[in-house]
N, C-alpha and C. Protein backbone atom coordinates (compact mmCIF):
# COMPACT_ATOMS: atom_id res chain seq x y z
N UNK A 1 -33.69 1.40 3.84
CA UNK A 1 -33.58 2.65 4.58
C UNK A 1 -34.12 3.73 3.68
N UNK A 2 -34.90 4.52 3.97
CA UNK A 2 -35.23 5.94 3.77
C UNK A 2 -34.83 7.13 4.11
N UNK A 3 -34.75 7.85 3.36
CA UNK A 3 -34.53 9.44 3.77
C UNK A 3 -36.05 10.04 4.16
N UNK A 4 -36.04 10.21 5.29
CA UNK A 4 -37.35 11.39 5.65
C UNK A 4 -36.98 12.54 5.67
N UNK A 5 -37.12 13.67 5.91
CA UNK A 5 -37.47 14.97 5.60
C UNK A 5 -36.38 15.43 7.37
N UNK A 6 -36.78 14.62 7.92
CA UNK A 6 -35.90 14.86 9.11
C UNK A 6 -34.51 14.79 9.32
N UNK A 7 -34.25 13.50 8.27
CA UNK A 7 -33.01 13.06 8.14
C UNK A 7 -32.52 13.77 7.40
N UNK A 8 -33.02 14.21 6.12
CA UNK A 8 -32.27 14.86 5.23
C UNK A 8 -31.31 16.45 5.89
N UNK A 9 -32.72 16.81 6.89
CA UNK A 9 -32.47 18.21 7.41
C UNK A 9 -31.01 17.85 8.25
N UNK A 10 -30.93 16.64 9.14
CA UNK A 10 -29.88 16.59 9.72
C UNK A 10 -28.61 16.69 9.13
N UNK A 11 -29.12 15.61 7.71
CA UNK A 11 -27.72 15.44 7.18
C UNK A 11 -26.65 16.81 6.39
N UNK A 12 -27.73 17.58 5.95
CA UNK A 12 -27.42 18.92 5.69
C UNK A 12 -27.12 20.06 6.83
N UNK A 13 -27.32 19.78 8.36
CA UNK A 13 -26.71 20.64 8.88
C UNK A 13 -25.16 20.41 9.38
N UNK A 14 -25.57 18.77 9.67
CA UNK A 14 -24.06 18.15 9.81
C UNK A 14 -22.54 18.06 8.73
N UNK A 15 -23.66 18.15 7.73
CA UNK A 15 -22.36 18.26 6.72
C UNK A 15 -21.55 19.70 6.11
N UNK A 16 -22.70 20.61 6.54
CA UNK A 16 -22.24 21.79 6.74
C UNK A 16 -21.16 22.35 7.90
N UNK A 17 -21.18 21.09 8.71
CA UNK A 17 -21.04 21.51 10.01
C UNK A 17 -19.04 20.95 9.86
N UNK A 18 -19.08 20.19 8.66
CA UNK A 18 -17.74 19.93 8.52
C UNK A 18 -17.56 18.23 8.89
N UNK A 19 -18.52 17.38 9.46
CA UNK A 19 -18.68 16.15 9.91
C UNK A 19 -18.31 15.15 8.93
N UNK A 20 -17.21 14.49 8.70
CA UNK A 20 -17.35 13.27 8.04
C UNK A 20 -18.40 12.90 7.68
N UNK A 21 -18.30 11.67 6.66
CA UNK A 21 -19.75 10.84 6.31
C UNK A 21 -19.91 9.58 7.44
N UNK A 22 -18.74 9.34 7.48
CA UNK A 22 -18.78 8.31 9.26
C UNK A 22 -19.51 8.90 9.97
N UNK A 23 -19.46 10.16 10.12
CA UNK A 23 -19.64 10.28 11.58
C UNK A 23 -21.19 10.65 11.70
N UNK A 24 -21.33 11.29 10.30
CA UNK A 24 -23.01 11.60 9.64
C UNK A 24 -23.96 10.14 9.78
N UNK A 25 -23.51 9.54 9.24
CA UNK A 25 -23.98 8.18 9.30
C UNK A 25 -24.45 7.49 10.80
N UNK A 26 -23.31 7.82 11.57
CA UNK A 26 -22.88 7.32 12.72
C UNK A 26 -24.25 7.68 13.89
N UNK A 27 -24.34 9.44 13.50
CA UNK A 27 -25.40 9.99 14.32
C UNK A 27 -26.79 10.00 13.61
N UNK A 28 -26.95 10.00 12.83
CA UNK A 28 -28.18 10.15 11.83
C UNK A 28 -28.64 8.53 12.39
N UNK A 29 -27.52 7.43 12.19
CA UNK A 29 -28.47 6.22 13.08
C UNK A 29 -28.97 5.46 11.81
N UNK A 30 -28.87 4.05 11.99
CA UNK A 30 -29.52 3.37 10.52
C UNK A 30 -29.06 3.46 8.93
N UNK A 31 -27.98 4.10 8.48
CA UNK A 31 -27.76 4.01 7.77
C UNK A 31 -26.32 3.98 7.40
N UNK A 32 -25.68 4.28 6.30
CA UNK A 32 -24.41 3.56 5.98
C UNK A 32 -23.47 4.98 5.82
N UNK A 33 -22.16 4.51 5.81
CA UNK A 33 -21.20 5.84 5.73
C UNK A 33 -21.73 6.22 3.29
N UNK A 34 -21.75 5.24 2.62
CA UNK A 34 -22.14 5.00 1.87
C UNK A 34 -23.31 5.72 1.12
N UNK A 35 -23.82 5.78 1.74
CA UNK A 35 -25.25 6.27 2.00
C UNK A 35 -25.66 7.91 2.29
N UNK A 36 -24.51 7.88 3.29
CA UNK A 36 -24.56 9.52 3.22
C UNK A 36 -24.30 10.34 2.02
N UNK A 37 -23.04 9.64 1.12
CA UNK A 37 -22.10 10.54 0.13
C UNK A 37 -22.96 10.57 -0.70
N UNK A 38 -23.64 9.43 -0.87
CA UNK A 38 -24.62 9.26 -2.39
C UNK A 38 -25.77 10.23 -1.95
N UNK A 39 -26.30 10.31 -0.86
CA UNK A 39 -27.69 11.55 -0.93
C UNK A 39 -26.88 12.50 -0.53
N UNK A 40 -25.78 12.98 -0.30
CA UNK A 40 -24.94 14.38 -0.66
C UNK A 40 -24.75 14.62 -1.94
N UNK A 41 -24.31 13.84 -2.46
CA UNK A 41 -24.03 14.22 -4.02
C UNK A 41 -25.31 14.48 -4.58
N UNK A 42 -26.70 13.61 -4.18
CA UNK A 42 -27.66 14.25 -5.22
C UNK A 42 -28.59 15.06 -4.53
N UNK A 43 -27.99 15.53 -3.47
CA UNK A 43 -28.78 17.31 -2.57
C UNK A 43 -27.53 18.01 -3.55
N UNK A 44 -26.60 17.49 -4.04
CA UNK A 44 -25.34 18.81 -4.15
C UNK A 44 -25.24 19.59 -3.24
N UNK A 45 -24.54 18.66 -2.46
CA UNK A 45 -23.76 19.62 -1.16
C UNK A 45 -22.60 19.98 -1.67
N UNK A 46 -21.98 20.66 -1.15
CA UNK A 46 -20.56 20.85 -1.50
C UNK A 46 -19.65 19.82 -1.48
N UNK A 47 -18.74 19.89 -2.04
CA UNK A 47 -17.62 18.62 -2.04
C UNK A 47 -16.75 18.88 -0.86
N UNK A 48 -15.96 17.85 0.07
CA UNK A 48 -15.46 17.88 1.27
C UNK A 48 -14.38 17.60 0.54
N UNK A 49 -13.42 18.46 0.49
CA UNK A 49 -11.95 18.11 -0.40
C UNK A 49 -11.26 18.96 0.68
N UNK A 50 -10.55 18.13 1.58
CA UNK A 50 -9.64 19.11 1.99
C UNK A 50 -8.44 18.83 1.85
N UNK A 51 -7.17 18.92 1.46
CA UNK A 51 -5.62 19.46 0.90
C UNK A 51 -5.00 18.57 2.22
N UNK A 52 -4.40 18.26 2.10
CA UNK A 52 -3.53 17.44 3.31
C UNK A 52 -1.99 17.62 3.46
N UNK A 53 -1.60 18.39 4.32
CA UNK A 53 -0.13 18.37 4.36
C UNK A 53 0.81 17.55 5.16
N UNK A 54 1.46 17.48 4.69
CA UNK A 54 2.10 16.13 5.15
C UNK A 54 2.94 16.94 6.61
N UNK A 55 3.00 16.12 7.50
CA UNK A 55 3.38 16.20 8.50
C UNK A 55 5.05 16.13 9.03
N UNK A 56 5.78 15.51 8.44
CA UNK A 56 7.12 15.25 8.07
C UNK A 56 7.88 16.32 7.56
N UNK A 57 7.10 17.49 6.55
CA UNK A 57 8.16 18.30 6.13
C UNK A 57 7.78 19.78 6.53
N UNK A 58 6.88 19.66 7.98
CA UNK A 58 7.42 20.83 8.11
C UNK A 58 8.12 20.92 9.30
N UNK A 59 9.05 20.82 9.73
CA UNK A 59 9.81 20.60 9.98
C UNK A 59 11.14 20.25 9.70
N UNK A 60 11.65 20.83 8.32
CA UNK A 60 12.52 20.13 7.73
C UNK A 60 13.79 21.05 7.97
N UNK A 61 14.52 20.76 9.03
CA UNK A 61 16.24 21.73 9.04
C UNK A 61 17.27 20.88 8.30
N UNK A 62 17.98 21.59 8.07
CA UNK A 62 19.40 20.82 7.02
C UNK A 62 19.45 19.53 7.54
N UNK A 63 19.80 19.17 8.76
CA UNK A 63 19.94 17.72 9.41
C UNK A 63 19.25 16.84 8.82
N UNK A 64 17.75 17.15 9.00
CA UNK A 64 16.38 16.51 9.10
C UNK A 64 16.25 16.12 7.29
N UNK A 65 17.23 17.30 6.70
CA UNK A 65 17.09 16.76 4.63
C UNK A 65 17.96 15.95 4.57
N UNK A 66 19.10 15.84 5.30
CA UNK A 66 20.65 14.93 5.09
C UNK A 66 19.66 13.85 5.50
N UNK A 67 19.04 13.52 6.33
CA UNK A 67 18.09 12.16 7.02
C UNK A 67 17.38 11.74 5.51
N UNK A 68 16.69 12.61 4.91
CA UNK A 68 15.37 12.03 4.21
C UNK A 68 16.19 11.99 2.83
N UNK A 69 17.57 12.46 2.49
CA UNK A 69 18.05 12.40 1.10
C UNK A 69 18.49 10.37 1.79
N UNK A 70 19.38 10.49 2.71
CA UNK A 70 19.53 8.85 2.99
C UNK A 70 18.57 7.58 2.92
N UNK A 71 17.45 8.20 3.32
CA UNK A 71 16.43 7.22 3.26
C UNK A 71 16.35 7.05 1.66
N UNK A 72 16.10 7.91 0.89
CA UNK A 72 15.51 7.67 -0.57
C UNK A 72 16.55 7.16 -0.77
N UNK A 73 17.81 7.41 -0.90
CA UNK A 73 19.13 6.33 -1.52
C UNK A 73 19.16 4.90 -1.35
N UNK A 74 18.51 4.70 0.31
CA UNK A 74 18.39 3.59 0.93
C UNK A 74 17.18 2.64 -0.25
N UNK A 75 16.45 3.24 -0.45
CA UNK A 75 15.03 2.94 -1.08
C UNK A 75 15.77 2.41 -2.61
N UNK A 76 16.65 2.92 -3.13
CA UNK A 76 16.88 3.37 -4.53
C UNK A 76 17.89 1.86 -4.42
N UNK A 77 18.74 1.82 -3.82
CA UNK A 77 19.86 1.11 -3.50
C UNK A 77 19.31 -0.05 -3.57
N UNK A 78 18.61 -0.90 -2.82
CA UNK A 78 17.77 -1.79 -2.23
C UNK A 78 16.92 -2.38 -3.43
N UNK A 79 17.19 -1.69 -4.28
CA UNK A 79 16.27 -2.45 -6.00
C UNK A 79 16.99 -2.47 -6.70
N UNK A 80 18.10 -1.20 -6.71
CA UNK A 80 19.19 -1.79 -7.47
C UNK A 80 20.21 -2.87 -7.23
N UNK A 81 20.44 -3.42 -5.57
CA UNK A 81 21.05 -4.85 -5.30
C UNK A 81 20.15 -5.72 -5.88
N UNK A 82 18.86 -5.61 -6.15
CA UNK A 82 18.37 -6.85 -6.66
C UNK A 82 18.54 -6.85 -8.26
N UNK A 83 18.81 -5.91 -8.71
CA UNK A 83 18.79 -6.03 -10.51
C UNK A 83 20.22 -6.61 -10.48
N UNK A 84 21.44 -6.03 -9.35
CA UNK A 84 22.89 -6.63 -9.73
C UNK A 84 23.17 -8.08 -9.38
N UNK A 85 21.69 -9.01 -8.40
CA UNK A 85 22.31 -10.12 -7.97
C UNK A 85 21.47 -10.77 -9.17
N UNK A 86 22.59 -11.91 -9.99
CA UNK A 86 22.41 -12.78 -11.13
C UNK A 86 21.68 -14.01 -10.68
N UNK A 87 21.46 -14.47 -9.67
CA UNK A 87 21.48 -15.82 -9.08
C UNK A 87 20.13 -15.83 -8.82
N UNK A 88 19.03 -15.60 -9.55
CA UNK A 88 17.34 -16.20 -9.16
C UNK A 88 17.45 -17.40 -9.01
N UNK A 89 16.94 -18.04 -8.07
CA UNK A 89 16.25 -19.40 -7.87
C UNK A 89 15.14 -19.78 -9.14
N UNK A 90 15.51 -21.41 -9.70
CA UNK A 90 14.60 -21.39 -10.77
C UNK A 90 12.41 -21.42 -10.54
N UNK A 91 12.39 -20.89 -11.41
CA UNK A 91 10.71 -20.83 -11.34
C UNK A 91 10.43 -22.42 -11.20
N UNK A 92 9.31 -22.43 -10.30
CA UNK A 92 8.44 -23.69 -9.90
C UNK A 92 6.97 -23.30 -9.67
N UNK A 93 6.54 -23.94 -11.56
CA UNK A 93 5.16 -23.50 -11.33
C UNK A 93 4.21 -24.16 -10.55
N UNK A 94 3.14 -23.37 -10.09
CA UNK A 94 2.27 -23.68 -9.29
C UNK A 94 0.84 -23.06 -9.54
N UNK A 95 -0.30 -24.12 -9.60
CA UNK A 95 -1.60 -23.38 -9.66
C UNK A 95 -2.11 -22.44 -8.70
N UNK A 96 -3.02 -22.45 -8.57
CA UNK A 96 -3.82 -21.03 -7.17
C UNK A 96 -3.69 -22.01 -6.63
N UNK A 97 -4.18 -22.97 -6.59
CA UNK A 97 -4.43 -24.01 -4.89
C UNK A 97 -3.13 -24.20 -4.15
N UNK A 98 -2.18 -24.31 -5.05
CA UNK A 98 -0.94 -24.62 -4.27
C UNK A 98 0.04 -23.73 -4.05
N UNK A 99 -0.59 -22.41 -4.25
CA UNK A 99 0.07 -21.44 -3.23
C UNK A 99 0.20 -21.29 -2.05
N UNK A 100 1.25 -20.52 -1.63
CA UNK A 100 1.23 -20.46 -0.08
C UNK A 100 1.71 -19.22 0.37
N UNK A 101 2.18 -18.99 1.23
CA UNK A 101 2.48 -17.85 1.77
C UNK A 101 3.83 -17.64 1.19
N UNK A 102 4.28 -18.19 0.94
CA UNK A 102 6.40 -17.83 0.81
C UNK A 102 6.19 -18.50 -0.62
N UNK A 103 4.96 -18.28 -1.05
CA UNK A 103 5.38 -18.57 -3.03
C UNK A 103 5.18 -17.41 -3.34
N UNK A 104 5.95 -17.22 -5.23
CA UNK A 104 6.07 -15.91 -5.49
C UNK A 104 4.28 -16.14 -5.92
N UNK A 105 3.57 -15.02 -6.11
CA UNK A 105 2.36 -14.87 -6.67
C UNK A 105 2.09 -14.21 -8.32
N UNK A 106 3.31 -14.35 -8.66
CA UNK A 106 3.65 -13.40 -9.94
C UNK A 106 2.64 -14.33 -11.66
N UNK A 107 1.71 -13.72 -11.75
CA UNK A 107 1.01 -15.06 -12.72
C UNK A 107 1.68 -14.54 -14.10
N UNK A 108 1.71 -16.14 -14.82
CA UNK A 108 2.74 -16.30 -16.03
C UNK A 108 1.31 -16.48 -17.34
N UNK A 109 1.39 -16.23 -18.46
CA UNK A 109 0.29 -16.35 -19.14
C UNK A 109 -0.82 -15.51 -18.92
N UNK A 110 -1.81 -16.21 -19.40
CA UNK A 110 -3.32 -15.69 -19.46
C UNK A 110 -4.23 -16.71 -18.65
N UNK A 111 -5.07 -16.00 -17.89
CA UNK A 111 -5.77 -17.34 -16.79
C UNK A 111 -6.94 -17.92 -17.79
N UNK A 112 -7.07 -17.96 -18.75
CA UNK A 112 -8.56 -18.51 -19.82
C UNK A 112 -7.20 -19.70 -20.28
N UNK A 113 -5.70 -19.55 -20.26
CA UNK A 113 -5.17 -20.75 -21.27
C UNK A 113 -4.62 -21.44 -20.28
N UNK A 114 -4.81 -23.14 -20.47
CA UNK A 114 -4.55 -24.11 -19.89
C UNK A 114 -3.09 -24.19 -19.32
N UNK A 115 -2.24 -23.36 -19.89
CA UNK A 115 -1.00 -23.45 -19.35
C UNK A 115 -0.80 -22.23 -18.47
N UNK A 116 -1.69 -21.87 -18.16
CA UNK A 116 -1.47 -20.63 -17.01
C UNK A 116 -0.83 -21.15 -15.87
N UNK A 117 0.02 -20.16 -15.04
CA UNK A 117 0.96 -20.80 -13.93
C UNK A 117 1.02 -19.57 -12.98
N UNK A 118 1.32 -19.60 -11.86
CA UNK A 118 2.34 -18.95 -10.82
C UNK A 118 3.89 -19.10 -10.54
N UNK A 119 4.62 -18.42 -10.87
CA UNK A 119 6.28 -18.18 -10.56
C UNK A 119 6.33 -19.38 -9.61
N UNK A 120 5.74 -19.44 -8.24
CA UNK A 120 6.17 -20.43 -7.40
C UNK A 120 7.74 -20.48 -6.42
N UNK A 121 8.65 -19.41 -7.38
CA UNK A 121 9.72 -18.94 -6.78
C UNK A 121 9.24 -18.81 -5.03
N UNK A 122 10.58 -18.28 -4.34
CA UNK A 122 10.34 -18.32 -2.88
C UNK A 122 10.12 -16.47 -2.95
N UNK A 123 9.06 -16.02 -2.16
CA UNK A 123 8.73 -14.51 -2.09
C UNK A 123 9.82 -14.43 -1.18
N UNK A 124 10.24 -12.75 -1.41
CA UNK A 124 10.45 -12.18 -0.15
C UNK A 124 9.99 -11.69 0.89
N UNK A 125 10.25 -12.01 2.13
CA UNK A 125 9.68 -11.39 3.19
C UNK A 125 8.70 -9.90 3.29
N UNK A 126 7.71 -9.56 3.65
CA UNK A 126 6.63 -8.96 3.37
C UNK A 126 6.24 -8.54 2.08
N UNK A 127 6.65 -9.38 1.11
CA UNK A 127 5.85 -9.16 -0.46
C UNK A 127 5.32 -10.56 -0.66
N UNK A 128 4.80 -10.35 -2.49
CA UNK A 128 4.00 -11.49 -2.44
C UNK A 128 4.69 -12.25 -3.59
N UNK A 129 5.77 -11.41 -4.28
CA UNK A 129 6.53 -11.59 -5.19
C UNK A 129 7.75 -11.86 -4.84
N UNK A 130 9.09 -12.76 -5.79
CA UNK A 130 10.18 -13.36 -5.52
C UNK A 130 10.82 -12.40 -6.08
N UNK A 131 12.54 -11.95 -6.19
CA UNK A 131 13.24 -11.09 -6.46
C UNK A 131 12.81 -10.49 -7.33
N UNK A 132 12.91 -11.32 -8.57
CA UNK A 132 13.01 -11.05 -10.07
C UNK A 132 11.39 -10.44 -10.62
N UNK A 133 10.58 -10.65 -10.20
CA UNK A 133 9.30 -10.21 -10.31
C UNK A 133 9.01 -8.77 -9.37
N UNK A 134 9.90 -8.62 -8.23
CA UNK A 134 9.15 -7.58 -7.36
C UNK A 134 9.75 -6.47 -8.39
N UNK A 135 10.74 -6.90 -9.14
CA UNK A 135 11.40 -5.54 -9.76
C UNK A 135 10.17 -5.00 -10.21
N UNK A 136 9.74 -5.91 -11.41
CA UNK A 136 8.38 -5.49 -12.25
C UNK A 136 7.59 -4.55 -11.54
N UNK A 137 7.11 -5.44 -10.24
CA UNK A 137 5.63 -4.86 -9.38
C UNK A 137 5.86 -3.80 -8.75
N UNK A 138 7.39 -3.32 -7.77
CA UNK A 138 7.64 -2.62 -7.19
C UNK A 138 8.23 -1.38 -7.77
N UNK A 139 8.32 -0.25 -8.57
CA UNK A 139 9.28 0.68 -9.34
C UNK A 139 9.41 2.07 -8.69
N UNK A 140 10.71 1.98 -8.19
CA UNK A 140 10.90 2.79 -7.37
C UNK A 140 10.99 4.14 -7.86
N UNK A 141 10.59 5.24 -6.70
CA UNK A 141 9.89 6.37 -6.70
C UNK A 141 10.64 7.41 -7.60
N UNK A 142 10.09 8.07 -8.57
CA UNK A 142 10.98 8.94 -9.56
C UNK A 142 11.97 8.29 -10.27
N UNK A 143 11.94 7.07 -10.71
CA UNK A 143 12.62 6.25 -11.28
C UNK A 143 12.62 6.68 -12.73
N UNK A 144 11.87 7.55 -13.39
CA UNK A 144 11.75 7.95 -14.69
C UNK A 144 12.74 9.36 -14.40
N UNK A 145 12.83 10.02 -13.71
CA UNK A 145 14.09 10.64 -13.42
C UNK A 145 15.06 10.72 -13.17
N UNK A 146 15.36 9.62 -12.21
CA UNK A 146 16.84 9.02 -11.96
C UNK A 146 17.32 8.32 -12.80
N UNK A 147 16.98 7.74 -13.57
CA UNK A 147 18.00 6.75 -14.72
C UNK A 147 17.09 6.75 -16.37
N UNK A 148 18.62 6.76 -16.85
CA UNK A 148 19.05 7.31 -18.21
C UNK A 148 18.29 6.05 -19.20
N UNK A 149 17.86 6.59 -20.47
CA UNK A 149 16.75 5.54 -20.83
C UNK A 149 17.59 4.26 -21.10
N UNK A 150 19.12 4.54 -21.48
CA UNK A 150 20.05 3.21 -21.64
C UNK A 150 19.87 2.00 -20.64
N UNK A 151 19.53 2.26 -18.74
CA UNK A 151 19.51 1.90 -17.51
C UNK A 151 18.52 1.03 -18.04
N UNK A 152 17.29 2.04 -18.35
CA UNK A 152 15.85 1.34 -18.44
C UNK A 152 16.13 0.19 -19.70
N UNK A 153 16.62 0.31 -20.50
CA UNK A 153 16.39 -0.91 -21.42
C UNK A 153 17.23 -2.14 -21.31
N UNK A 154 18.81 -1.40 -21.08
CA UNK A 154 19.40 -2.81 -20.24
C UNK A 154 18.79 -3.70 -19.36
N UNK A 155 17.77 -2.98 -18.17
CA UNK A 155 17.57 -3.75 -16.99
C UNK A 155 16.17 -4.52 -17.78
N UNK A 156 15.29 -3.94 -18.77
CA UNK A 156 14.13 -4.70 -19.05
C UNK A 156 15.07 -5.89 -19.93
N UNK A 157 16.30 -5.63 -20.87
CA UNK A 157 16.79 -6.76 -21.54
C UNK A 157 17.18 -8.04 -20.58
N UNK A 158 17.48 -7.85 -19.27
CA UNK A 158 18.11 -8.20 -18.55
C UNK A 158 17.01 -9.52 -17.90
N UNK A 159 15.80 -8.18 -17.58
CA UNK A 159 14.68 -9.41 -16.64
C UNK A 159 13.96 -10.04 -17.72
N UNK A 160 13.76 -9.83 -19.04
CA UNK A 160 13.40 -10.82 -20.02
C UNK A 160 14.45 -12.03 -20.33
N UNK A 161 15.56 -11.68 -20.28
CA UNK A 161 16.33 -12.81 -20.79
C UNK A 161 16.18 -14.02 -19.72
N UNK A 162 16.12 -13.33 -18.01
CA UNK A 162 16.21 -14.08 -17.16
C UNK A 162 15.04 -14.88 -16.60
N UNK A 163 13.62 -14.13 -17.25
CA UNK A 163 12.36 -14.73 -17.65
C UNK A 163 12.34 -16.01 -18.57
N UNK A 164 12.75 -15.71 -20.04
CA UNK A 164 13.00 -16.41 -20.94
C UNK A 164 13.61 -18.03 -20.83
N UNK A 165 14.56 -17.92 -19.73
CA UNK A 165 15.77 -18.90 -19.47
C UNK A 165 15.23 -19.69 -18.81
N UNK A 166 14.32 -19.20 -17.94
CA UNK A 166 13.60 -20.30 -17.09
C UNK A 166 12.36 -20.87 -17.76
C-alpha cells in the first residue's frame, strides 16, 4: 500500500476531524488501522489523547459509596480466605502438552532446564492458576496500603514454605 498525495490529504482532514484510526483506515479504503498511526506520527499530527472518565463515579451519593466501599472489602476478603485456607492440594507436575483447562498453569523453574514443570494443581474457576499461585499472580488492589509490612512477609513466609513442602 501507498500513500498518494490524495490519501494523505484525506487522512489529515479526517484526523483533524477527531476520527479514530479505525475509522480513518476504514474510509480512506485499503489500508490498515496500523497504518494510519504510523503515517500520523511521521506527518506529526497531533496526538489523540483524550482523558477518560469513568462512568461509575459520577454519580456517587452516600448509598452508591456504602455499595462500592462493600465491593472492595468483598475483593480484599476473597484473597484473604485463600491465604487463611492451609489445605492446598499437592502439586502434580505436568509438561505444556499435558495441560488442560482445570490445570494450574503456574511454571516452576526455568524453561531452558530439563526439570522445568507446571503446578498441575486443579485451577480455579475462571483463572489459569490454582489457589496458592493465584495469590502470587493476582495482588489485590492497594494492597501496599492496606497491610502492614509484618502481613506482607508473614504471607510471602507462608507461600514459600507451602511451595517448598511440595
Amino acid at each position: 500500500m501507498s500513500w498518494n498525495d490524495e490519501k494523505v490529504a484525506k487522512l489529515k482532514e479526517l484526523w483533524g476531524k477527531g476520527n479514530t484510526a479505525s475509522q480513518i483506515a476504514e474510509i480512506i479504503g485499503g489500508i490498515s488501522r496500523n497504518a494510519v498511526i504510523g503515517k500520523a506520527h511521521r506527518l506529526n499530527l497531533s496526538a489523540k489523547i483524550k482523558a477518560r472518565t469513568p462512568k461509575t463515579n459520577k454519580n456517587v451519593t452516600p448509598n452508591n459509596q456504602n455499595n462500592l466501599d462493600e465491593l472492595k472489602r468483598g475483593r480484599r476478603s476473597k484473597f484473604k480466605s485463600l491465604i487463611i485456607e492451609k489445605d492446598f492440594e499437592p502439586e502434580n507436575p505436568k509438561q505444556l502438552e499435558e495441560l488442560d483447562e482445570n490445570s494450574c498453569k503456574w511454571p516452576i523453574g526455568h524453561p531452558d532446564e530439563k526439570t522445568f514443570y507446571f503446578c498441575g494443581r486443579s485451577s480455579l474457576k475462571d483463572f489459569s492458576y490454582c489457589k496458592l499461585h493465584l495469590l502470587y499472580a493476582y495482588q489485590p488492589k492497594g494492597k501496599k496500603d492496606d497491610s502492614n509490612d509484618n502481613e506482607k512477609e508473614e504471607i510471602q513466609e507462608y507461600n514459600e514454605k507451602k511451595i517448598n513442602a511440595v
